[in-house]
N, C-alpha and C. Protein backbone atom coordinates (compact mmCIF):
# COMPACT_ATOMS: atom_id res chain seq x y z
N UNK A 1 62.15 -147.45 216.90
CA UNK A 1 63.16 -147.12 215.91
C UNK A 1 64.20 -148.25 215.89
N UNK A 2 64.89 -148.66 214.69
CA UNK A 2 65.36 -149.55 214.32
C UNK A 2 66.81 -149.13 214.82
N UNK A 3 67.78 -149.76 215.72
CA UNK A 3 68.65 -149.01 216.53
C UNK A 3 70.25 -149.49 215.18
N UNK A 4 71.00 -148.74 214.91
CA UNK A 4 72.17 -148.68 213.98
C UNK A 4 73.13 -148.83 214.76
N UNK A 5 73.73 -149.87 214.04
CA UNK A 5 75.14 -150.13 215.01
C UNK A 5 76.20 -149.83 213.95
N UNK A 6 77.28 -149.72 215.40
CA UNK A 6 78.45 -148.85 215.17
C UNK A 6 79.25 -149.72 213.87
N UNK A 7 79.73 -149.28 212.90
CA UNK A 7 80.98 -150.04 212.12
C UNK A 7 81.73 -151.10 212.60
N UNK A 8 81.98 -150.84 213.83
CA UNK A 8 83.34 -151.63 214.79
C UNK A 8 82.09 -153.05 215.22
N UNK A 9 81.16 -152.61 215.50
CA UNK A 9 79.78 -154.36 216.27
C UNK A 9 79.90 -155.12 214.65
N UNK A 10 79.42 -154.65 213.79
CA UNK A 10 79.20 -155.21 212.78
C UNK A 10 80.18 -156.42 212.39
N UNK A 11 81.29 -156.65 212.50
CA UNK A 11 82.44 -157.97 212.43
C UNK A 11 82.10 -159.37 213.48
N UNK A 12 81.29 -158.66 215.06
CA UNK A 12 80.74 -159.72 215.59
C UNK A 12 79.54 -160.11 215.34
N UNK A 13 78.80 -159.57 215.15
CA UNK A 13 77.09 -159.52 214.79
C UNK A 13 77.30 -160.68 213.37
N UNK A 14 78.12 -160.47 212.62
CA UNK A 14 78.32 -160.78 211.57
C UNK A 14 78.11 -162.45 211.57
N UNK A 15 79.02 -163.33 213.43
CA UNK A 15 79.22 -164.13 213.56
C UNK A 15 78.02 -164.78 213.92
N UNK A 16 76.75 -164.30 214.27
CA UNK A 16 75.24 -164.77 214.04
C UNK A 16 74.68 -164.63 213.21
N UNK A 17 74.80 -164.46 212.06
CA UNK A 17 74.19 -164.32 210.99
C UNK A 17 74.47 -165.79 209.64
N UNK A 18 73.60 -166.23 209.04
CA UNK A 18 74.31 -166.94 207.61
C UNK A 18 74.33 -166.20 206.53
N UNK A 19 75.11 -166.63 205.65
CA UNK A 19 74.70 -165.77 203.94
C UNK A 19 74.79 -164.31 204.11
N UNK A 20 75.45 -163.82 204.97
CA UNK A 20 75.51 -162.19 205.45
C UNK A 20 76.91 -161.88 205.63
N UNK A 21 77.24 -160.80 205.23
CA UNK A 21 78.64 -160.45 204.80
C UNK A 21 79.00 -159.05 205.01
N UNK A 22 80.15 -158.54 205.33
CA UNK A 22 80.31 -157.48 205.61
C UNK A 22 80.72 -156.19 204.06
N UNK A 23 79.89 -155.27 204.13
CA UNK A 23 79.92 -154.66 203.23
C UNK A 23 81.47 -154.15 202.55
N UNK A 24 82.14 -153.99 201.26
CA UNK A 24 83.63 -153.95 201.37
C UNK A 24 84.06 -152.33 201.78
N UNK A 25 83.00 -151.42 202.16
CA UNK A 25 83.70 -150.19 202.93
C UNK A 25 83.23 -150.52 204.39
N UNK A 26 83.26 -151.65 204.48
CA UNK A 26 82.81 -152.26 205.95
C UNK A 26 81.60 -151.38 207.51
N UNK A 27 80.28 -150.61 206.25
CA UNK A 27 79.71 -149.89 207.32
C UNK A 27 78.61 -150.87 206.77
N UNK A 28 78.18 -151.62 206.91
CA UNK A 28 77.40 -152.19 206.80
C UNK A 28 77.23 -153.14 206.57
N UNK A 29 76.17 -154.50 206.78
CA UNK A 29 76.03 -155.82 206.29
C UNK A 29 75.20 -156.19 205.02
N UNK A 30 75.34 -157.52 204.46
CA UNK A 30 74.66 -157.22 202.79
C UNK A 30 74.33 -159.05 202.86
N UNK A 31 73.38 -159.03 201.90
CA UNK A 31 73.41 -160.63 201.29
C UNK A 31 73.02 -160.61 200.49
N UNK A 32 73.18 -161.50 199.13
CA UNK A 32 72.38 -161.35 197.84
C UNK A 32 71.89 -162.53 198.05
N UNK A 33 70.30 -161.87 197.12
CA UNK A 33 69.11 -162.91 196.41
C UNK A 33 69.20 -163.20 195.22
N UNK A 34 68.66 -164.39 194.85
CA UNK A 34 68.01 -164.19 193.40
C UNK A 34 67.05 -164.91 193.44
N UNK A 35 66.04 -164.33 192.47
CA UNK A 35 64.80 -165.09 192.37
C UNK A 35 64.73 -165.31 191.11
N UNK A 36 63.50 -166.32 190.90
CA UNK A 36 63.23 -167.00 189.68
C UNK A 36 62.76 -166.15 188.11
N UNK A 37 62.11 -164.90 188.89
CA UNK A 37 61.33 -163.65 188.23
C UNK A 37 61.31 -162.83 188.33
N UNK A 38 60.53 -161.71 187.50
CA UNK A 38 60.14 -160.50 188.20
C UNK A 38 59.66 -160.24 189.39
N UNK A 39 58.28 -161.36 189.41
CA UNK A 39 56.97 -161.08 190.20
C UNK A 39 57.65 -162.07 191.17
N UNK A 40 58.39 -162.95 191.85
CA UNK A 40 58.85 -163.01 193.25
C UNK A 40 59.57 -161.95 193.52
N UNK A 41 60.68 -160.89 192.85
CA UNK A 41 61.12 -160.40 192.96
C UNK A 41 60.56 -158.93 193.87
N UNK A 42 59.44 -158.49 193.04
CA UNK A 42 59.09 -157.99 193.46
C UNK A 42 58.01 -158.11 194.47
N UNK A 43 57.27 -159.43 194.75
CA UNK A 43 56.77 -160.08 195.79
C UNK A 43 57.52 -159.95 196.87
N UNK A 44 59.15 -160.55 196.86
CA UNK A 44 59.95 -160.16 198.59
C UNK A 44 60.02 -158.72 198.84
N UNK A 45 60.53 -157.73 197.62
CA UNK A 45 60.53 -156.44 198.05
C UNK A 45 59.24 -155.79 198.61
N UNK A 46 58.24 -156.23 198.32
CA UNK A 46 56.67 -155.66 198.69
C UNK A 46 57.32 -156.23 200.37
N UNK A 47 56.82 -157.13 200.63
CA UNK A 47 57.02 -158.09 201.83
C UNK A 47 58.15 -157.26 202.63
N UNK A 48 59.52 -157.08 202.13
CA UNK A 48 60.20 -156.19 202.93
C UNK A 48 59.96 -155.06 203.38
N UNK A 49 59.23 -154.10 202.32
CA UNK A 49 58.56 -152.57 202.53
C UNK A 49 57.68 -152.84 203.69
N UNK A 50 56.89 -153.91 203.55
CA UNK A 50 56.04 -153.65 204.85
C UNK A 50 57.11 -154.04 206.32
N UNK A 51 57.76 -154.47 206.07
CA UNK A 51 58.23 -154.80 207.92
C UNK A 51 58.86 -153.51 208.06
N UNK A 52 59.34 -153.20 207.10
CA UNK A 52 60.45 -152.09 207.63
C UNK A 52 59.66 -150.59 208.24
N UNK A 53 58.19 -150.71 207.20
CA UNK A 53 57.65 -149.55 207.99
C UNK A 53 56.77 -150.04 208.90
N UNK A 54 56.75 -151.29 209.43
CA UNK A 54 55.97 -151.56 210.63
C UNK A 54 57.28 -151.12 211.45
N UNK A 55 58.29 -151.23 211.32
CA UNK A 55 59.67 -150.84 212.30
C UNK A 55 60.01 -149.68 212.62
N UNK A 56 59.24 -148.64 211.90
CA UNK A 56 59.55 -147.09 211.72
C UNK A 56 61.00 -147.00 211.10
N UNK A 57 61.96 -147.88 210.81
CA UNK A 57 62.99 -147.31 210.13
C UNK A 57 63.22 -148.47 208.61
N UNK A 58 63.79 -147.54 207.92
CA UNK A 58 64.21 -148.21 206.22
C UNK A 58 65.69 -147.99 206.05
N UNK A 59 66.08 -149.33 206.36
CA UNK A 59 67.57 -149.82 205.74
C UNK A 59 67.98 -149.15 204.30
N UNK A 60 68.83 -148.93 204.15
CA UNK A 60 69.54 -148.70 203.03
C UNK A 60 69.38 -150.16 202.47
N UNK A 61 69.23 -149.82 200.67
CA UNK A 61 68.94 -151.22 200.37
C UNK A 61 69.60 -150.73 198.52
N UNK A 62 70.11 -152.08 198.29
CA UNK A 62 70.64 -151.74 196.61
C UNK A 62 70.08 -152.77 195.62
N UNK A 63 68.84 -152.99 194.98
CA UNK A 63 68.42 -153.59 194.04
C UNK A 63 68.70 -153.56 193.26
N UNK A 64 69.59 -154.12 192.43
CA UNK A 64 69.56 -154.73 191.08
C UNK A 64 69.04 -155.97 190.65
N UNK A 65 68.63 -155.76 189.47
CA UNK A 65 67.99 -156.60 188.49
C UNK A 65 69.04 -157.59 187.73
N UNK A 66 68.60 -158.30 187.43
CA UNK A 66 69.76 -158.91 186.21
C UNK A 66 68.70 -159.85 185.37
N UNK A 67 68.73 -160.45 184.33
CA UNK A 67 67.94 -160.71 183.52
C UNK A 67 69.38 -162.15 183.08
């Protein structure tokens, strides 16, 4: 199981990370993508679905599109 850390770790954790940012109700971390298309688009999300259920747990996640 994919272990959740507390609100309060997340500000240091933060300091190993690149391109990763603290969410603005600060329970969580975030980074935005963009891709060229649909079909990478939905190529990384395929690619993500699988690790996460090789991990037994699924992140909260917010996709939007933009065109």
């Amino acid at each position: 199981m994919i272990k959740k850390f507390a609100p309060d770790e997340l500000p240091e954790l933060l300091n190993q990370l690149t391109q990763w940012q603290l969410s603005a109700d600060k329970s969580a971390i975030q980074r935005n993508f963009k891709f060229a298309d649909f079909n990478e688009t939905f190529g990384f999300m395929t690619r993500v679905a699988i690790k996460e259920s090789a991990g037994n747990g699924l992140p909260s996640r917010l996709v939007e599109c933009v065109q």
